[in-house]
Structures are given as C-alpha cells and as structure tokens.
PDB file of N, CA and C in Angstrom:
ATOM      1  N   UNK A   1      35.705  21.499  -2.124  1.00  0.00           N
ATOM      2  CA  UNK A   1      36.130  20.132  -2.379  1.00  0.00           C
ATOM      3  C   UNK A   1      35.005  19.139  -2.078  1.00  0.00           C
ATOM      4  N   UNK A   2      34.461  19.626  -0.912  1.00  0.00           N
ATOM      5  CA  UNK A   2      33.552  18.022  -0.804  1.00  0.00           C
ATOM      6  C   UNK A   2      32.004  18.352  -1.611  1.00  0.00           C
ATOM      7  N   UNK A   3      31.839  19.629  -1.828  1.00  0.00           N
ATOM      8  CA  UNK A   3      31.118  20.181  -2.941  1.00  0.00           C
ATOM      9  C   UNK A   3      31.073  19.359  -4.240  1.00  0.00           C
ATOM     10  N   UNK A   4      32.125  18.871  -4.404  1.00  0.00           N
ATOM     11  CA  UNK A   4      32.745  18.593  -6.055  1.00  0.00           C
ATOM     12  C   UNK A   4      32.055  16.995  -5.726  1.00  0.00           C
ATOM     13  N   UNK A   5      32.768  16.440  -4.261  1.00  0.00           N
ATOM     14  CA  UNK A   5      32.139  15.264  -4.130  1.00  0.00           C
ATOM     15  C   UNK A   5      30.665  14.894  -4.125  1.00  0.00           C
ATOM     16  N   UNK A   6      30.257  15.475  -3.892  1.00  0.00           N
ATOM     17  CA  UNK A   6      28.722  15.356  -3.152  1.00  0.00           C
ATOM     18  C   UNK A   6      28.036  15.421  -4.690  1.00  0.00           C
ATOM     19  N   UNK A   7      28.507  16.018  -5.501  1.00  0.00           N
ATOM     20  CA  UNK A   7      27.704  16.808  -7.140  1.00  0.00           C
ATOM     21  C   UNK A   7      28.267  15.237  -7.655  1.00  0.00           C
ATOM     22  N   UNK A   8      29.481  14.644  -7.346  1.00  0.00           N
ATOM     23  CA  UNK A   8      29.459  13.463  -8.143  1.00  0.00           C
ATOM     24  C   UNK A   8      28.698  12.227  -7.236  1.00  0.00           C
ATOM     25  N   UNK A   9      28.615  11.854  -6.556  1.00  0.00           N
ATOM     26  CA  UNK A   9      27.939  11.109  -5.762  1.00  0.00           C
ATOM     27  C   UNK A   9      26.230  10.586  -6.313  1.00  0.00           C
ATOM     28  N   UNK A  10      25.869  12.278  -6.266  1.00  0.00           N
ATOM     29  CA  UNK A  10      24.828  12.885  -7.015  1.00  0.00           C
ATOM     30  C   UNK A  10      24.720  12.162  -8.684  1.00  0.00           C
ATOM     31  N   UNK A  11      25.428  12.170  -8.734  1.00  0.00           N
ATOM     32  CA  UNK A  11      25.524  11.959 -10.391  1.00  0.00           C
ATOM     33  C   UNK A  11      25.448  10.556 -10.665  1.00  0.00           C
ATOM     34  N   UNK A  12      25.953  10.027  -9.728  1.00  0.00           N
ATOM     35  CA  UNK A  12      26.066   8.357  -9.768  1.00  0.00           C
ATOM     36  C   UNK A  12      24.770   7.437  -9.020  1.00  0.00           C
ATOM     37  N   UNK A  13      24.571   7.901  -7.570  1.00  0.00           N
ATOM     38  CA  UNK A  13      23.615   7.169  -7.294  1.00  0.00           C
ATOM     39  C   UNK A  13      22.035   7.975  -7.313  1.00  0.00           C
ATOM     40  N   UNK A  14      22.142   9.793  -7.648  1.00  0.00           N
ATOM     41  CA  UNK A  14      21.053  10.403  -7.864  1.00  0.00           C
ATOM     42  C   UNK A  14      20.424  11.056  -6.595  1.00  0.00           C
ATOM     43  N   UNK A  15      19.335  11.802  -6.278  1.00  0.00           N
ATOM     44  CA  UNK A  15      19.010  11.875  -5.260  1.00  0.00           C
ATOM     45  C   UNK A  15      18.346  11.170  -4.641  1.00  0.00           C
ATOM     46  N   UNK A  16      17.593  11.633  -2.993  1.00  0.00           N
ATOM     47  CA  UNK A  16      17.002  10.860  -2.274  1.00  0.00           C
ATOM     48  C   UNK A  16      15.854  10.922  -3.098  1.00  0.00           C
ATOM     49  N   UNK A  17      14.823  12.162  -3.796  1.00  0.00           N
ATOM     50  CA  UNK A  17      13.612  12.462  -4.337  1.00  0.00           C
ATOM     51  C   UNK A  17      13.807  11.446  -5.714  1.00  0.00           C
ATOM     52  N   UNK A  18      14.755  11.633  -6.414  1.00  0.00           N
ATOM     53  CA  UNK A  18      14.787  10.510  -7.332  1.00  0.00           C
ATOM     54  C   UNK A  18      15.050   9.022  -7.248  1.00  0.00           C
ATOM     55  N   UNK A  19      15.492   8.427  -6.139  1.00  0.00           N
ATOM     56  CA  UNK A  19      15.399   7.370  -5.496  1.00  0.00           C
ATOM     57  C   UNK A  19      14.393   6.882  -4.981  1.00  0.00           C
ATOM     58  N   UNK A  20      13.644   7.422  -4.497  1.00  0.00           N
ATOM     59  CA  UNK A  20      12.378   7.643  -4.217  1.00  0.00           C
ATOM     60  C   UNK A  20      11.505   7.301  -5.036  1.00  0.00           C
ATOM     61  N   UNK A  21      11.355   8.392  -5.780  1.00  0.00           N
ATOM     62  CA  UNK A  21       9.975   8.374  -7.292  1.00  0.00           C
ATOM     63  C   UNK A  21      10.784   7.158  -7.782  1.00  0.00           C
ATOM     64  N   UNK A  22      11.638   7.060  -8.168  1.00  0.00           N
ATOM     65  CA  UNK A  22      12.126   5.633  -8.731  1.00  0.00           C
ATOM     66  C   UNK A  22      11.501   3.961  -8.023  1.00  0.00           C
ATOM     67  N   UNK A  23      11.471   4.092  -6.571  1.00  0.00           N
ATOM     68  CA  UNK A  23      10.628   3.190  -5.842  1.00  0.00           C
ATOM     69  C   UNK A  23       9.571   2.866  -5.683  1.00  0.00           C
ATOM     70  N   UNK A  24       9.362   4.367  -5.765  1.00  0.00           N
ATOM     71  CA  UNK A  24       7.609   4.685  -6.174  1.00  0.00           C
ATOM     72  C   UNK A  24       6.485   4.120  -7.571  1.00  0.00           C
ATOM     73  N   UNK A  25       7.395   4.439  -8.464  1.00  0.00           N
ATOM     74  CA  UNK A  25       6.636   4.276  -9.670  1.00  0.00           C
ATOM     75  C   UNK A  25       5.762   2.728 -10.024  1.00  0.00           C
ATOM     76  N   UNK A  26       6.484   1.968  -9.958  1.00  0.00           N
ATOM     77  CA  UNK A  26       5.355   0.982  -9.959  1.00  0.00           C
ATOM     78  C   UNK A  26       4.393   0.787  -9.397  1.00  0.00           C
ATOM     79  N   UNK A  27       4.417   1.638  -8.214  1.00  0.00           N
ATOM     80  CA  UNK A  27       3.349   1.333  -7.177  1.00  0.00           C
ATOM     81  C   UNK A  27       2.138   2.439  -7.638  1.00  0.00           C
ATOM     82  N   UNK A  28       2.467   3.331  -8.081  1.00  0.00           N
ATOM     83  CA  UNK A  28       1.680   4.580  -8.772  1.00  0.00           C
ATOM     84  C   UNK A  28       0.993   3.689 -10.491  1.00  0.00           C
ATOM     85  N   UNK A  29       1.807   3.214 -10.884  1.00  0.00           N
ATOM     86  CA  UNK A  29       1.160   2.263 -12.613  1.00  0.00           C
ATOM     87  C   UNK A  29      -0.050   1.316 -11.732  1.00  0.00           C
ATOM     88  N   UNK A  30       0.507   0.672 -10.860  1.00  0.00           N
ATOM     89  CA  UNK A  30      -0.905  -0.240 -10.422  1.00  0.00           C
ATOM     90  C   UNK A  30      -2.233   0.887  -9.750  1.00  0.00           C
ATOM     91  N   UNK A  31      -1.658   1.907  -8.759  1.00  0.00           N
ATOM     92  CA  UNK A  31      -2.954   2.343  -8.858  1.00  0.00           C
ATOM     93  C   UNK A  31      -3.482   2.880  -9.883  1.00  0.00           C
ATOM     94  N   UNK A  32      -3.025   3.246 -10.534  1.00  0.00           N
ATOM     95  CA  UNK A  32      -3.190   3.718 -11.986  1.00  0.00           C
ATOM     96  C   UNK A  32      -3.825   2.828 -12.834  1.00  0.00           C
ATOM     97  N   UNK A  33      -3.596   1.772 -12.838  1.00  0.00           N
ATOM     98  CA  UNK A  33      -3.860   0.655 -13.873  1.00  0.00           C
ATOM     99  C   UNK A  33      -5.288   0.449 -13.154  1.00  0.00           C
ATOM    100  N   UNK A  34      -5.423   0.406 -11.692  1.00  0.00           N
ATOM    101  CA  UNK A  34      -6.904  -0.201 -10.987  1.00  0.00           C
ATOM    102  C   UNK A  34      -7.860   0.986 -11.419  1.00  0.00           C
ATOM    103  N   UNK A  35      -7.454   2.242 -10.957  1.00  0.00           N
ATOM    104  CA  UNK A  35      -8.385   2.991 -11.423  1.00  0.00           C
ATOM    105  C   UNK A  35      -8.947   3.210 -13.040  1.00  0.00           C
ATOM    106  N   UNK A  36      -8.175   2.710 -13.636  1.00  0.00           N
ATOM    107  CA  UNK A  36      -8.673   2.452 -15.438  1.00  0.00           C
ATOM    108  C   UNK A  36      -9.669   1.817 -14.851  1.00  0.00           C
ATOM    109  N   UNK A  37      -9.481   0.435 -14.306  1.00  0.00           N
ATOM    110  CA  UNK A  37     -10.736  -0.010 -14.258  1.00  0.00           C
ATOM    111  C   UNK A  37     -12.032  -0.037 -13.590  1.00  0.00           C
ATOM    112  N   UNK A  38     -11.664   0.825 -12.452  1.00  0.00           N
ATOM    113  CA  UNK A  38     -13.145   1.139 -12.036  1.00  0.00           C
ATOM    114  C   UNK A  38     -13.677   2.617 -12.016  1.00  0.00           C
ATOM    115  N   UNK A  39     -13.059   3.084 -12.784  1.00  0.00           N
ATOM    116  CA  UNK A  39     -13.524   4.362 -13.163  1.00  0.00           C
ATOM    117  C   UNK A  39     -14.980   4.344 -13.939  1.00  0.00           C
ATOM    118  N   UNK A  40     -15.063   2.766 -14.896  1.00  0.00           N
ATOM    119  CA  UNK A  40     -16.452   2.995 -15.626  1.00  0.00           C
ATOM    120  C   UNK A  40     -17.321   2.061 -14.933  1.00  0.00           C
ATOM    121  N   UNK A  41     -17.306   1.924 -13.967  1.00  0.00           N
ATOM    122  CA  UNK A  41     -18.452   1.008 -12.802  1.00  0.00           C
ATOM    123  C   UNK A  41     -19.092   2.713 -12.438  1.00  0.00           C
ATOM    124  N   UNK A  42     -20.652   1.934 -11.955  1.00  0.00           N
ATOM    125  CA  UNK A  42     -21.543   2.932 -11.292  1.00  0.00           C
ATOM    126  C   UNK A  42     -21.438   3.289  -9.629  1.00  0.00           C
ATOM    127  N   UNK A  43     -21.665   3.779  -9.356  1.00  0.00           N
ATOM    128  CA  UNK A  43     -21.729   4.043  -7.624  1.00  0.00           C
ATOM    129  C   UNK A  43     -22.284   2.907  -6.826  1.00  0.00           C
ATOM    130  N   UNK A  44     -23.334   2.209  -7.280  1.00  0.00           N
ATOM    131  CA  UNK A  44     -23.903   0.959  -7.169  1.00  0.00           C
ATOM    132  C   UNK A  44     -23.172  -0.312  -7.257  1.00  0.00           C
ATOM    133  N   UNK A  45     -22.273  -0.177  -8.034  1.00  0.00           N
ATOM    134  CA  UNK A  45     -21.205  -1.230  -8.465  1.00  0.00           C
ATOM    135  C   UNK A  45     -20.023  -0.972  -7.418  1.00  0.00           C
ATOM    136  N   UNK A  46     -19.648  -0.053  -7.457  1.00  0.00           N
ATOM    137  CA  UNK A  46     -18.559   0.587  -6.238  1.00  0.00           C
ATOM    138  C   UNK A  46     -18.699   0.126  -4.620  1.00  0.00           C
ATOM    139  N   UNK A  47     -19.870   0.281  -4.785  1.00  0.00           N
ATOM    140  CA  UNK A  47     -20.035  -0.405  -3.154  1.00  0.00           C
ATOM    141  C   UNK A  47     -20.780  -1.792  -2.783  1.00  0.00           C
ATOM    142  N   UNK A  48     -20.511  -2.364  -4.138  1.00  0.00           N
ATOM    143  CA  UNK A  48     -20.949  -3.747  -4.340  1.00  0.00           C
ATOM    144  C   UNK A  48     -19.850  -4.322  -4.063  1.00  0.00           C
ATOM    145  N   UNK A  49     -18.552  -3.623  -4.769  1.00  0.00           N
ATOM    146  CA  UNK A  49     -17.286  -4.467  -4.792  1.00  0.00           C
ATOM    147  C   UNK A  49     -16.269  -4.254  -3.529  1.00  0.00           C
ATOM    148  N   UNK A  50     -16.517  -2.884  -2.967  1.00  0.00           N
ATOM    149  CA  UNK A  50     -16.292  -2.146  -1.436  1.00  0.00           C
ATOM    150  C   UNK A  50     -16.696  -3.633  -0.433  1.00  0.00           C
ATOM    151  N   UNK A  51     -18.445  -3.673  -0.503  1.00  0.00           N
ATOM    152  CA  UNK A  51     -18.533  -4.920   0.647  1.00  0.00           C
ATOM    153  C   UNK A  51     -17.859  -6.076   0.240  1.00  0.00           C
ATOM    154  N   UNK A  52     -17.502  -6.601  -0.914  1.00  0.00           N
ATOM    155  CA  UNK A  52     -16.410  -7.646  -1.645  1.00  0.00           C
ATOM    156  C   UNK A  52     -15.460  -7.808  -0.852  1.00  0.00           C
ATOM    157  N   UNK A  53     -14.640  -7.154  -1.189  1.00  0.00           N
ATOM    158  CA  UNK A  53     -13.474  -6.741  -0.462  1.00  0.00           C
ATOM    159  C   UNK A  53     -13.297  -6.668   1.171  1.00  0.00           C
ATOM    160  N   UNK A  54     -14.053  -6.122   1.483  1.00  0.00           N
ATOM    161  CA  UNK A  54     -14.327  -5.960   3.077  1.00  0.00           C
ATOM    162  C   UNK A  54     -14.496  -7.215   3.562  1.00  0.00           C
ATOM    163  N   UNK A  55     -15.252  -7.992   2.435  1.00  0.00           N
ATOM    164  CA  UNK A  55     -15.579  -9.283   3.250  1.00  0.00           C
ATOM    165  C   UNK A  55     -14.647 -10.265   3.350  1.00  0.00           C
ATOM    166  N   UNK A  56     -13.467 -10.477   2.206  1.00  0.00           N
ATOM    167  CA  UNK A  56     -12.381 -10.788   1.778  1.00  0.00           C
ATOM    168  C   UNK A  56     -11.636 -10.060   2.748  1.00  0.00           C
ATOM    169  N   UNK A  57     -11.202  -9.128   3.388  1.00  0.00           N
ATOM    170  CA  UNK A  57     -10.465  -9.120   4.524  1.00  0.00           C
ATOM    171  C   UNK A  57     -10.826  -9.370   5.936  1.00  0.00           C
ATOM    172  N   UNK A  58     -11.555  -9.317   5.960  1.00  0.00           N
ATOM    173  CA  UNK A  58     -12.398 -10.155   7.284  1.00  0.00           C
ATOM    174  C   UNK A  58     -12.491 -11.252   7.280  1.00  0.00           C
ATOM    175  N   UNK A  59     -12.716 -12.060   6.292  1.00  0.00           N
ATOM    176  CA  UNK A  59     -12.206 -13.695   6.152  1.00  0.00           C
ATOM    177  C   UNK A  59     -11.048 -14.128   6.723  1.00  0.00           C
ATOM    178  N   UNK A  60      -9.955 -13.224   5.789  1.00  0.00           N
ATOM    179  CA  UNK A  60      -8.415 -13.251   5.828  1.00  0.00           C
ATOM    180  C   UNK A  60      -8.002 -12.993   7.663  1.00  0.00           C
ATOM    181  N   UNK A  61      -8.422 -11.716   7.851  1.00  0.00           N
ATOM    182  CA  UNK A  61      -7.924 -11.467   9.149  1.00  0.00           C
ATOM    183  C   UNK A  61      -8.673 -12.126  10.001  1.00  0.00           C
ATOM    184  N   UNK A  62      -9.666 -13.222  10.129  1.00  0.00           N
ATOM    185  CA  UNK A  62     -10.172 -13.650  11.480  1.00  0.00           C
ATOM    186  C   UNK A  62      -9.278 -14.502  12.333  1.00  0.00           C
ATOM    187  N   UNK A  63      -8.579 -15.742  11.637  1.00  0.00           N
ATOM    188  CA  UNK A  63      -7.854 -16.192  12.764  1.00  0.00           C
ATOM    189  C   UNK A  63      -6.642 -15.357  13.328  1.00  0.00           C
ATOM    190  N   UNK A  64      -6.230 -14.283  12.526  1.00  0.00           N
ATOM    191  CA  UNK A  64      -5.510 -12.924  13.605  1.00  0.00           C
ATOM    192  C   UNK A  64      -6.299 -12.575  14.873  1.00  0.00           C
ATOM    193  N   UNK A  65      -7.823 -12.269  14.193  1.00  0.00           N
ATOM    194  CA  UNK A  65      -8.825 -11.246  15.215  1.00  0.00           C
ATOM    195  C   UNK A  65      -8.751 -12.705  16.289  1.00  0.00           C
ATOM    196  N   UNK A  66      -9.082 -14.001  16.096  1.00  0.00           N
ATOM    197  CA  UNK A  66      -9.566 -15.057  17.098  1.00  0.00           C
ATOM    198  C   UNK A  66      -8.194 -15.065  18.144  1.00  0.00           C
ATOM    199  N   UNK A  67      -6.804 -15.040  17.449  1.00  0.00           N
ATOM    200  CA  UNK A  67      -6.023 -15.103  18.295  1.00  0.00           C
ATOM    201  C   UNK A  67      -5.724 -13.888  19.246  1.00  0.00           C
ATOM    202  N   UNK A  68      -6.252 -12.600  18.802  1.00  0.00           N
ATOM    203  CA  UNK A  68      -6.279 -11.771  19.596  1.00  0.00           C
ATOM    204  C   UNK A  68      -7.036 -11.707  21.076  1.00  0.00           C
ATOM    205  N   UNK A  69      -8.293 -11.834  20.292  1.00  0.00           N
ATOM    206  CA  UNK A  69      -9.329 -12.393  21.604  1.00  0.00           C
ATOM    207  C   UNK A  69      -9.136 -13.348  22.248  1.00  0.00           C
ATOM    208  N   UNK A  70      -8.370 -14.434  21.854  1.00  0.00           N
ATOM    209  CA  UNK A  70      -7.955 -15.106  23.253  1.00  0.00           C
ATOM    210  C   UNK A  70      -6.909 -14.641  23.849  1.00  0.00           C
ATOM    211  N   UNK A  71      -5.807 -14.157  23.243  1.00  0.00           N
ATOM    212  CA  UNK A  71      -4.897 -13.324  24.191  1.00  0.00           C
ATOM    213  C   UNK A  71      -5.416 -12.185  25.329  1.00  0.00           C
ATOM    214  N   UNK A  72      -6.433 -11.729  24.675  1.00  0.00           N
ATOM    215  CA  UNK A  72      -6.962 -10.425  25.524  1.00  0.00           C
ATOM    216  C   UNK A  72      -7.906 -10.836  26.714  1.00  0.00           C
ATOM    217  N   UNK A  73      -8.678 -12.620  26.852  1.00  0.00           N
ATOM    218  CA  UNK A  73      -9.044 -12.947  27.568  1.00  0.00           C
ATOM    219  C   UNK A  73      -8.033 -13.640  28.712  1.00  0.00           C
ATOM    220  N   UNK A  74      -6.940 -14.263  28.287  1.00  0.00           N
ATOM    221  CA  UNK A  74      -6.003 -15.136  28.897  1.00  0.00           C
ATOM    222  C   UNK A  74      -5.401 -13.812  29.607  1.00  0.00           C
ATOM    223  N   UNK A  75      -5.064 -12.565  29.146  1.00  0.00           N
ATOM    224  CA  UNK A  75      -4.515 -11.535  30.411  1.00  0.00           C
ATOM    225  C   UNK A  75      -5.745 -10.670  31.247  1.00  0.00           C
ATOM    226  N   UNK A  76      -7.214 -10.450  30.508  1.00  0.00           N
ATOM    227  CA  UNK A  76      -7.824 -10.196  31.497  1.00  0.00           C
ATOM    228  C   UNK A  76      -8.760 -10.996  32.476  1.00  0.00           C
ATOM    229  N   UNK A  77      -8.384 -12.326  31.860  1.00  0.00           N
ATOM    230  CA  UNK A  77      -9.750 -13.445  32.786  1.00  0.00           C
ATOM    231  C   UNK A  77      -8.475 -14.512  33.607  1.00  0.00           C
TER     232      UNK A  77
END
C-alpha cells in the first residue's frame, strides 16, 4: 500500500535526483555558455582575464577585509 503511494508521489512531484538536475540546469547552460566563450582565448589571454577578475574581487571584498581587521584588532589590542 504505501508502495502504491510513494510510486504516485513519485509521479507527481518526481524525484530528489530529478529535482535536483531540474535546479541544476541553468546553472550548468551558464557555465556552459562562459566556456563557449573562453574556450577560443590563448593561455596569455586566460590569465590576463584571471588577474581581471581577481582584481574585481578584491576591490569588492575590501571593505569586508577592512572591517575584519578592525574587528580582529578591537579583540586582540
């Protein structure tokens, strides 16, 4: 009996693995879609756009990093 349930349950909302890949998939088309595009850059270009980026999150995260360091001075000083 709860066999019968569980197979319809199944049927209606699907599994966890297909619930899943279902959540998943867009997130798989964008990496997908990024790697189209830097698949035809050179190795030279790759770590041109690597320090890009790097530098673009280090921008982003400094007033995180600044507020850290004063927290970490205000409990050890």
């Amino acid at each position: 009996m709860f066999e019968l349930i569980a197979k319809g349950i199944t049927k209606i909302f699907g599994t966890k693995s297909e619930r899943d890949l279902k959540e998943l998939g867009p997130y798989v088309q964008l990496v997908n879609d990024e790697y189209a595009k830097l698949k035809s850059i050179s190795d030279d270009q790759l770590r041109s756009k690597t320090a890009e980026l790097k530098a673009i999150i280090a921008s982003d995260l400094k007033s995180v990093d600044d507020q850290i360091a004063s927290l970490h001075k205000k409990d050890c000083g």
